[in-house]
N, C-alpha and C. Protein backbone atom coordinates (compact mmCIF):
# COMPACT_ATOMS: atom_id res chain seq x y z
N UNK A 1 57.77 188.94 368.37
CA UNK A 1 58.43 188.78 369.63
C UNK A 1 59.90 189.12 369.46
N UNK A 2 60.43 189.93 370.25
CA UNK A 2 61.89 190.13 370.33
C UNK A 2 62.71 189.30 370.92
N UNK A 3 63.70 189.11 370.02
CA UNK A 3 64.78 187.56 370.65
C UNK A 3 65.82 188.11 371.43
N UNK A 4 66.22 188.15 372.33
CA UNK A 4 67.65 188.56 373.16
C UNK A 4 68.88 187.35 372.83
N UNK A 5 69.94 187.83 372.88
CA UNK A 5 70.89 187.15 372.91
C UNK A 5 71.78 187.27 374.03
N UNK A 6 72.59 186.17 374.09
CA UNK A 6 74.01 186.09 375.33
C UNK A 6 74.67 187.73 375.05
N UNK A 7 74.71 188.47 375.99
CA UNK A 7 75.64 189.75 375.49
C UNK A 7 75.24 191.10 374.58
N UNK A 8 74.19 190.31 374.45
CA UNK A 8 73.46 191.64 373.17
C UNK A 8 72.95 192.71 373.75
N UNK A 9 73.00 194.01 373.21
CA UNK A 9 72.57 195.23 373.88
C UNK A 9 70.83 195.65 373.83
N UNK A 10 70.18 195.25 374.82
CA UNK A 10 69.19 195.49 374.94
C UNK A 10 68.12 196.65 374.73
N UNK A 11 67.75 196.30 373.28
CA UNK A 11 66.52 197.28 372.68
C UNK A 11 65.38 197.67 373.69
N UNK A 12 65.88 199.42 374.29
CA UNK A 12 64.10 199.50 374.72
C UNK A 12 63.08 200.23 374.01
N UNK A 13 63.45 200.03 372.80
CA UNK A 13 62.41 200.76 371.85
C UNK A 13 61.15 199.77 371.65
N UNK A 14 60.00 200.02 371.11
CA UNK A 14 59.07 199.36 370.73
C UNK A 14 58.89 198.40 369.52
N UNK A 15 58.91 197.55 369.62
CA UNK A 15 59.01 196.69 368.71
C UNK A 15 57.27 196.45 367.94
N UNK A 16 56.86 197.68 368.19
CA UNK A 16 55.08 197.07 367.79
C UNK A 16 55.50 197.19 366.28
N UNK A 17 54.42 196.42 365.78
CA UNK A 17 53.93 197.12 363.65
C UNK A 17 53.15 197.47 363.72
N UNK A 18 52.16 198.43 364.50
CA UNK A 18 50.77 198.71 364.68
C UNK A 18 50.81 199.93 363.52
N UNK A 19 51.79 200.85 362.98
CA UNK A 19 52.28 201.86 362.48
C UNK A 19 52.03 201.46 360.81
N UNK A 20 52.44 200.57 360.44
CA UNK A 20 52.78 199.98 359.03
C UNK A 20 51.39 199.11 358.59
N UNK A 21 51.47 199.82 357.36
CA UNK A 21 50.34 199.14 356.51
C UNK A 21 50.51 198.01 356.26
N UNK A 22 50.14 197.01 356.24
CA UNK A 22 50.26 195.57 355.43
C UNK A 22 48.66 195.25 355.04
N UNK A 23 49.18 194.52 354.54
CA UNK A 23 47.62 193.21 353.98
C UNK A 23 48.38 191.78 353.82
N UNK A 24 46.96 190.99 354.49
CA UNK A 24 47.48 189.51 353.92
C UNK A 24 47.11 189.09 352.93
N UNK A 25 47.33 187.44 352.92
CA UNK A 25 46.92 187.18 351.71
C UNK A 25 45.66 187.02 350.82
N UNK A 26 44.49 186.84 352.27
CA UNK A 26 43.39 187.22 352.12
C UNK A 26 42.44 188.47 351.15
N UNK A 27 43.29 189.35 351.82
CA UNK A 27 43.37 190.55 351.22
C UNK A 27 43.71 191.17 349.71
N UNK A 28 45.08 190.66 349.41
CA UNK A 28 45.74 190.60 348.40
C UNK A 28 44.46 189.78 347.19
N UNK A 29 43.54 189.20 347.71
CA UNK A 29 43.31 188.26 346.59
C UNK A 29 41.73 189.21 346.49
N UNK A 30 41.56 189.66 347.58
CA UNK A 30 40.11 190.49 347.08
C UNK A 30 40.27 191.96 346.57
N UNK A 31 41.27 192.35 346.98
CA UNK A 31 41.49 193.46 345.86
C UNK A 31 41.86 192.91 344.81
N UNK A 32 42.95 191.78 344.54
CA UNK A 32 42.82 191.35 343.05
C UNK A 32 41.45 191.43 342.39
N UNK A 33 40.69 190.58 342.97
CA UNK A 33 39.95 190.25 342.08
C UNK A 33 38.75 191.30 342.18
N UNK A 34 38.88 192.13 342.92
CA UNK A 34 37.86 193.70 342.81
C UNK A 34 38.64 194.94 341.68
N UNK A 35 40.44 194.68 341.49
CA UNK A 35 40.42 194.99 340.59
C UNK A 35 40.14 194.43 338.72
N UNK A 36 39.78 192.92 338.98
CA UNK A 36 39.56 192.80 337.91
C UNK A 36 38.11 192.51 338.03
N UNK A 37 37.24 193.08 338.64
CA UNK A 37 36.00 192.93 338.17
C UNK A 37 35.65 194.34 337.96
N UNK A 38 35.90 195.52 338.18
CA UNK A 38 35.41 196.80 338.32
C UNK A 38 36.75 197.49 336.51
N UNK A 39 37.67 196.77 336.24
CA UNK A 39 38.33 197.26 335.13
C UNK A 39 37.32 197.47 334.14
N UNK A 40 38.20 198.45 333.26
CA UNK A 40 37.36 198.83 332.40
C UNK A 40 37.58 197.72 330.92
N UNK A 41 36.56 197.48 330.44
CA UNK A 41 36.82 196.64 329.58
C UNK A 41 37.23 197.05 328.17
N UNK A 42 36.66 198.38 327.77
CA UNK A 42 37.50 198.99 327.15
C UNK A 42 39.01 199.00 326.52
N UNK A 43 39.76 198.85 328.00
CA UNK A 43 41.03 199.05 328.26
C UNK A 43 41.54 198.28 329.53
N UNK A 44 41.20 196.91 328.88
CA UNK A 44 41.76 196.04 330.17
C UNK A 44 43.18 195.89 330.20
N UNK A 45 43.72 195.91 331.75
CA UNK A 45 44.71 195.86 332.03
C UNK A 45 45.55 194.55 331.32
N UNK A 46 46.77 194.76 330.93
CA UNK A 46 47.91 193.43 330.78
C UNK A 46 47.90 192.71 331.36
N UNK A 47 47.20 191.36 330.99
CA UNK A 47 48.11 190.25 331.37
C UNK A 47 49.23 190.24 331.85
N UNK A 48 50.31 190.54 331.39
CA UNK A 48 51.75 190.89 332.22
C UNK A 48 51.45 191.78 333.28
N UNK A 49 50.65 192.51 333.41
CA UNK A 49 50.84 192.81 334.68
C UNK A 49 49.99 192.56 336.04
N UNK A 50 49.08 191.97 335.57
CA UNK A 50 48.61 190.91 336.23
C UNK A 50 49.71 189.30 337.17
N UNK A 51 50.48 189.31 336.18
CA UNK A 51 51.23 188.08 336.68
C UNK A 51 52.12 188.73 337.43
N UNK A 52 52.88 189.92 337.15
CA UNK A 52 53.52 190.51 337.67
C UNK A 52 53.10 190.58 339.27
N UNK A 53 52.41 190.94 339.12
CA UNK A 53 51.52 191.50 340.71
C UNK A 53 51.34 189.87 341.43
N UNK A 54 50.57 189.26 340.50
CA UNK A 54 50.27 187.51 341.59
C UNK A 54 51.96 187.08 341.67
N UNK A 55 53.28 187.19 340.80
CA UNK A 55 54.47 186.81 341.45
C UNK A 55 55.27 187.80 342.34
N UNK A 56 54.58 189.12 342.48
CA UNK A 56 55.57 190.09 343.29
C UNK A 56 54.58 189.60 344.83
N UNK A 57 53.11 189.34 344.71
CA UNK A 57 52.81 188.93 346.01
C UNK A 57 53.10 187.39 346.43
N UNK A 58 53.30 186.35 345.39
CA UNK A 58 53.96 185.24 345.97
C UNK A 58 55.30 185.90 346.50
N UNK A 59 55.85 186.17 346.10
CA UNK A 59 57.57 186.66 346.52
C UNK A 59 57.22 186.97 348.16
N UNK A 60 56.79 188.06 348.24
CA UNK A 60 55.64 188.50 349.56
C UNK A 60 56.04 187.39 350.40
N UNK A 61 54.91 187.11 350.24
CA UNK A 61 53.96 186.01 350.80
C UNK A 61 55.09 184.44 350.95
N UNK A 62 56.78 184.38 350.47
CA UNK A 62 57.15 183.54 350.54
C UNK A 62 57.93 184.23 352.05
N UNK A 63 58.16 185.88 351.55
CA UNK A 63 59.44 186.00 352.33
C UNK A 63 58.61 186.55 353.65
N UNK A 64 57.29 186.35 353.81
CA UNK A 64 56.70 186.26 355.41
C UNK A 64 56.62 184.93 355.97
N UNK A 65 56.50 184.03 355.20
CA UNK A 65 57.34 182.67 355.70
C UNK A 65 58.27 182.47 356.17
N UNK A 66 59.05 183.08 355.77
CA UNK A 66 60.51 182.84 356.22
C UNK A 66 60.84 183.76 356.97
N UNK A 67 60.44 184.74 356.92
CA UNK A 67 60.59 185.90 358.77
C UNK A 67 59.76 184.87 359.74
N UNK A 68 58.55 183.96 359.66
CA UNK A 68 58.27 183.71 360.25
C UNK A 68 58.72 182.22 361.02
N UNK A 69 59.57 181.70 360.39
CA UNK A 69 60.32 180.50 360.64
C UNK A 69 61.41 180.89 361.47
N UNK A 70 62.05 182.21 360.32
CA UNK A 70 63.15 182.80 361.13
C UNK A 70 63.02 183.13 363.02
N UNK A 71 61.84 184.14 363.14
CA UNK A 71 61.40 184.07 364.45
C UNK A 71 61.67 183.16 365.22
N UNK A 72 60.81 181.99 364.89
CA UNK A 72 60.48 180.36 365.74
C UNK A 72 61.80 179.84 366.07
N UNK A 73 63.05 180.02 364.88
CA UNK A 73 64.45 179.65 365.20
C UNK A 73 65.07 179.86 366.25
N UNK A 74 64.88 181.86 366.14
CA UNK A 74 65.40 182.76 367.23
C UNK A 74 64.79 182.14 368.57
N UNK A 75 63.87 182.01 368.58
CA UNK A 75 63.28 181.69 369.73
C UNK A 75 63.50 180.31 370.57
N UNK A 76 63.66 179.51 369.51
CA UNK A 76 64.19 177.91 369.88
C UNK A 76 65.71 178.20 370.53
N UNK A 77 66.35 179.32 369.78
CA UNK A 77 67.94 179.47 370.19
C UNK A 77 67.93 180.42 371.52
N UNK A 78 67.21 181.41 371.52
CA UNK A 78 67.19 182.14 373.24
C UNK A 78 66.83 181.05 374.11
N UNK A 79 65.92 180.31 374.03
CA UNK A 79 65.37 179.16 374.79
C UNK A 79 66.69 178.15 375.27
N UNK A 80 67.37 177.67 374.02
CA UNK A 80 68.77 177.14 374.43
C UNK A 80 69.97 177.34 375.11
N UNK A 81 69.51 179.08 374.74
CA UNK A 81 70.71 179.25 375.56
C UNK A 81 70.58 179.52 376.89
N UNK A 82 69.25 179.71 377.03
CA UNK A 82 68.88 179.73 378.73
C UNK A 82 68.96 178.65 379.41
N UNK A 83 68.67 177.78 378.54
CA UNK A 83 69.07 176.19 379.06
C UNK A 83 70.50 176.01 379.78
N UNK A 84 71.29 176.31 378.54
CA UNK A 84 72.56 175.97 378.68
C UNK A 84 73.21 176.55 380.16
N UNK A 85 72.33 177.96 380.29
CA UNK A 85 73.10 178.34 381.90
C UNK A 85 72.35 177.65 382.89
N UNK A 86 71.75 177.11 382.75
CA UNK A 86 70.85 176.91 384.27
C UNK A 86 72.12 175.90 385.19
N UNK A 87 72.57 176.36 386.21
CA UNK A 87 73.45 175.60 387.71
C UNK A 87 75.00 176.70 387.07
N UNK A 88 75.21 177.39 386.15
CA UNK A 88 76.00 177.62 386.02
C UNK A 88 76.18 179.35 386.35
N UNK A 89 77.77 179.50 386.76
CA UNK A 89 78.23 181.05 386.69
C UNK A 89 78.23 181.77 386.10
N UNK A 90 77.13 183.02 386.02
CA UNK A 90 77.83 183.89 385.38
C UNK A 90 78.10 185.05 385.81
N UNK A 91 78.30 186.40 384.64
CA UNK A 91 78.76 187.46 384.80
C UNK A 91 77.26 188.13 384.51
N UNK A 92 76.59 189.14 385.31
CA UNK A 92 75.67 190.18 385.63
C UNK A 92 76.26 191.78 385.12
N UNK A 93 76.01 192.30 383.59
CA UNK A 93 75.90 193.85 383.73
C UNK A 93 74.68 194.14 384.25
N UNK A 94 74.86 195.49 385.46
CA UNK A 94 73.70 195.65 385.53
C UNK A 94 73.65 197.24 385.80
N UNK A 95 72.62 198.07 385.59
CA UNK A 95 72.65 199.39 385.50
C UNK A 95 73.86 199.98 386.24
N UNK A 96 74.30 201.22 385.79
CA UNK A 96 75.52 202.39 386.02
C UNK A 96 76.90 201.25 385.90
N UNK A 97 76.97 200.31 385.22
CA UNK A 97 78.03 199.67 384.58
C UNK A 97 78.88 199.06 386.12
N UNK A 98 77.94 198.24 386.33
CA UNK A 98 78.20 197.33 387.78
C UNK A 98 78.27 196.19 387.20
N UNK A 99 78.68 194.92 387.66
CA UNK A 99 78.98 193.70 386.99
C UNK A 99 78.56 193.05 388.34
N UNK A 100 77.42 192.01 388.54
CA UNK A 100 77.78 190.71 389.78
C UNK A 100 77.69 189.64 389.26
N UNK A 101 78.75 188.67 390.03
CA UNK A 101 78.45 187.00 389.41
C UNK A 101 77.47 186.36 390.56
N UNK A 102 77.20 185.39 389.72
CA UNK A 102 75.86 184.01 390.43
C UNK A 102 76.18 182.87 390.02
N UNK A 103 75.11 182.27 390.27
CA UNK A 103 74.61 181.41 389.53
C UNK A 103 73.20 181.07 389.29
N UNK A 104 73.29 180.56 388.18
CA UNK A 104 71.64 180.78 387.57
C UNK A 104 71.10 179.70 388.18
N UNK A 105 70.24 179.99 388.56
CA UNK A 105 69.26 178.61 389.41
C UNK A 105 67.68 177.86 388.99
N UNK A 106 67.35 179.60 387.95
CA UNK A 106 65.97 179.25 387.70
C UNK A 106 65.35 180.19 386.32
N UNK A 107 65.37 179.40 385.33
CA UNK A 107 64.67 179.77 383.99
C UNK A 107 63.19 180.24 384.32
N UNK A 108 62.64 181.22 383.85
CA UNK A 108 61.20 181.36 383.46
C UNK A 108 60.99 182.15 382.05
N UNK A 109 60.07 181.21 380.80
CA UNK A 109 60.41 181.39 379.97
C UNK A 109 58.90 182.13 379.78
N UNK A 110 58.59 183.74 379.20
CA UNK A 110 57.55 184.58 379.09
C UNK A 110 57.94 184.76 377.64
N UNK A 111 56.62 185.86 377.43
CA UNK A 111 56.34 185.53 376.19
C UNK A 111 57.41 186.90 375.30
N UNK A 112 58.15 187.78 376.32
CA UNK A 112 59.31 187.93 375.82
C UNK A 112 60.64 187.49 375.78
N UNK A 113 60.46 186.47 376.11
CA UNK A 113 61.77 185.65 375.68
C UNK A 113 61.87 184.93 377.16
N UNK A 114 63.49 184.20 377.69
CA UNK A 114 63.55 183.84 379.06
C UNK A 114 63.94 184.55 380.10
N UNK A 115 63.87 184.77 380.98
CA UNK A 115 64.17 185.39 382.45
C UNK A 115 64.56 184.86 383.13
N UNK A 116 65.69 184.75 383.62
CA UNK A 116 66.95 184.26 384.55
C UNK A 116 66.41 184.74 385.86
N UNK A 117 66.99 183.52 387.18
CA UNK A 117 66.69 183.86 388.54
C UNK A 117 68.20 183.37 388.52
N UNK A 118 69.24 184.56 389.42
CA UNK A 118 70.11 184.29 389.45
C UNK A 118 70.60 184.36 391.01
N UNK A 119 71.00 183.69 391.44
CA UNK A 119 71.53 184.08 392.96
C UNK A 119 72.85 183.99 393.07
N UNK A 120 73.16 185.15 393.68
CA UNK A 120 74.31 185.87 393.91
C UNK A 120 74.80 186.21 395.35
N UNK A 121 75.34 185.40 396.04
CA UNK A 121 76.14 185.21 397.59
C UNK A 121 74.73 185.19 397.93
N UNK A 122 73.81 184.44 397.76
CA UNK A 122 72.20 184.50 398.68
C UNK A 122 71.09 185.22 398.29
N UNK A 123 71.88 186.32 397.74
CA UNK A 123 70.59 187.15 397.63
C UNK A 123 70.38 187.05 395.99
N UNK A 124 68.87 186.96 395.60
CA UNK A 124 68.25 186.53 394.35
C UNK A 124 68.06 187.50 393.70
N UNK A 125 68.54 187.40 392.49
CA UNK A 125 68.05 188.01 391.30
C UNK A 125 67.08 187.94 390.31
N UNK A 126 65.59 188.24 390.12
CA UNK A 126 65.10 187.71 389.11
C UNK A 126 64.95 188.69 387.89
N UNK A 127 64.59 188.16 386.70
CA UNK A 127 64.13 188.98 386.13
C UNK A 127 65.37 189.35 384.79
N UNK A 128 66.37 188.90 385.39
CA UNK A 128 67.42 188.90 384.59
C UNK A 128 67.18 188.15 383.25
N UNK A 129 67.55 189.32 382.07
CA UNK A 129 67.51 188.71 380.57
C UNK A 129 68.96 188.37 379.59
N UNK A 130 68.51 187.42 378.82
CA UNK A 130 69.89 187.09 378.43
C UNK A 130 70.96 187.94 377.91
N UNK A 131 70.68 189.42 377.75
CA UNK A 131 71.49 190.66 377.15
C UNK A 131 72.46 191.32 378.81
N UNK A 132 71.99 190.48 379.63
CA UNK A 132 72.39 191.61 380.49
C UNK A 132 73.72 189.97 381.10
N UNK A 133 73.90 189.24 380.08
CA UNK A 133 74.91 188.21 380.21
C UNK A 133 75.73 188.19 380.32
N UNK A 134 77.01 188.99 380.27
CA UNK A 134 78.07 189.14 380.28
C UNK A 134 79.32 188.42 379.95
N UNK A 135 79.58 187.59 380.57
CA UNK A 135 80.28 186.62 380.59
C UNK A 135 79.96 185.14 381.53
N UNK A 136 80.14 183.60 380.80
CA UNK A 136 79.52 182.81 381.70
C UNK A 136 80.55 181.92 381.59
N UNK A 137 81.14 181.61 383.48
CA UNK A 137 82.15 181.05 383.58
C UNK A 137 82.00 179.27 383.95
N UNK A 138 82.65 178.55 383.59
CA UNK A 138 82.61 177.20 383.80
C UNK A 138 82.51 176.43 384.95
C-alpha cells in the first residue's frame, strides 16, 4: 500500500511487485531441502555454505519484517495525520497549479490511504489526498 504524506508529491506510477521474483519462506525451505536431497554425494556441498544460505535467508526474512512493520507505521501516521485535520483549514494544490482553502469536514479512510472531504465557500470537495495538502492553517 502506498503511504501519502502532508505535502508530498504524488506518485502516479504503479506501485505493483507483480514484475519481481521473490519466494517466501515456505519456499526457501523446499528448495533447501530439494537441494540437499538431489546433491550429489560424491561431492556434497559445504557445510559453510549451507549456513551461509539459511543466515543470508534469515537476514531476508528479518528485513521483510521490518518493511512490513515499517508499512503498518506509515499507515498508522497517514491515518494521524488525517485525523489531525478534520474541522480544520487548509491549503488545496490542485491541478494547473491552483491553490483553494476549506475546511476539512470529512475523513474516508480506503485502502489507499485517507481521502479528505473538504468544503470550500459551500461547495465540496471529495476525494482529496493528503499530498495535495499544502499548507494547514490554524
Amino acid at each position: 500500500m502506498a503511504i501519502d504524506a502532508i505535502g508530498s508529491i504524488v506518485n502516479n506510477g504503479s506501485a505493483s511487485t507483480g514484475g519481481r521474483n521473490t519466494i517466501d519462506q515456505e519456499g526457501f525451505i523446499k528448495l533447501f531441502l530439494a537441494q540437499l536431497q538431489f546433491q550429489d554425494p560424491l561431492e556434497p556441498v559445504d557445510n559453510r555454505e549451507f549456513l551461509a544460505q539459511l543466515a543470508q535467508f534469515s537476514n531476508l526474512e528479518q528485513s521483510r519484517q521490518l518493511s512490513m512493520n515499517s508499512e503498518a507505521l506509515l499507515t498508522m501516521t497517514s491515518a494521524s495525520q488525517a485525523l489531525t485535520l478534520l474541522n480544520r483549514k487548509v491549503e488545496i494544490a490542485q491541478s494547473g497549479g491552483i491553490s483553494v482553502s476549506g475546511t476539512v469536514t470529512a475523513i474516508q479512510f480506503t485502502a489507499s490511504g485517507p481521502d479528505l472531504t473538504v468544503d470550500v465557500n459551500g461547495s465540496v470537495l471529495t476525494g482529496v489526498r493528503l499530498p495535495q495538502v499544502s499548507l494547514v492553517r490554524p
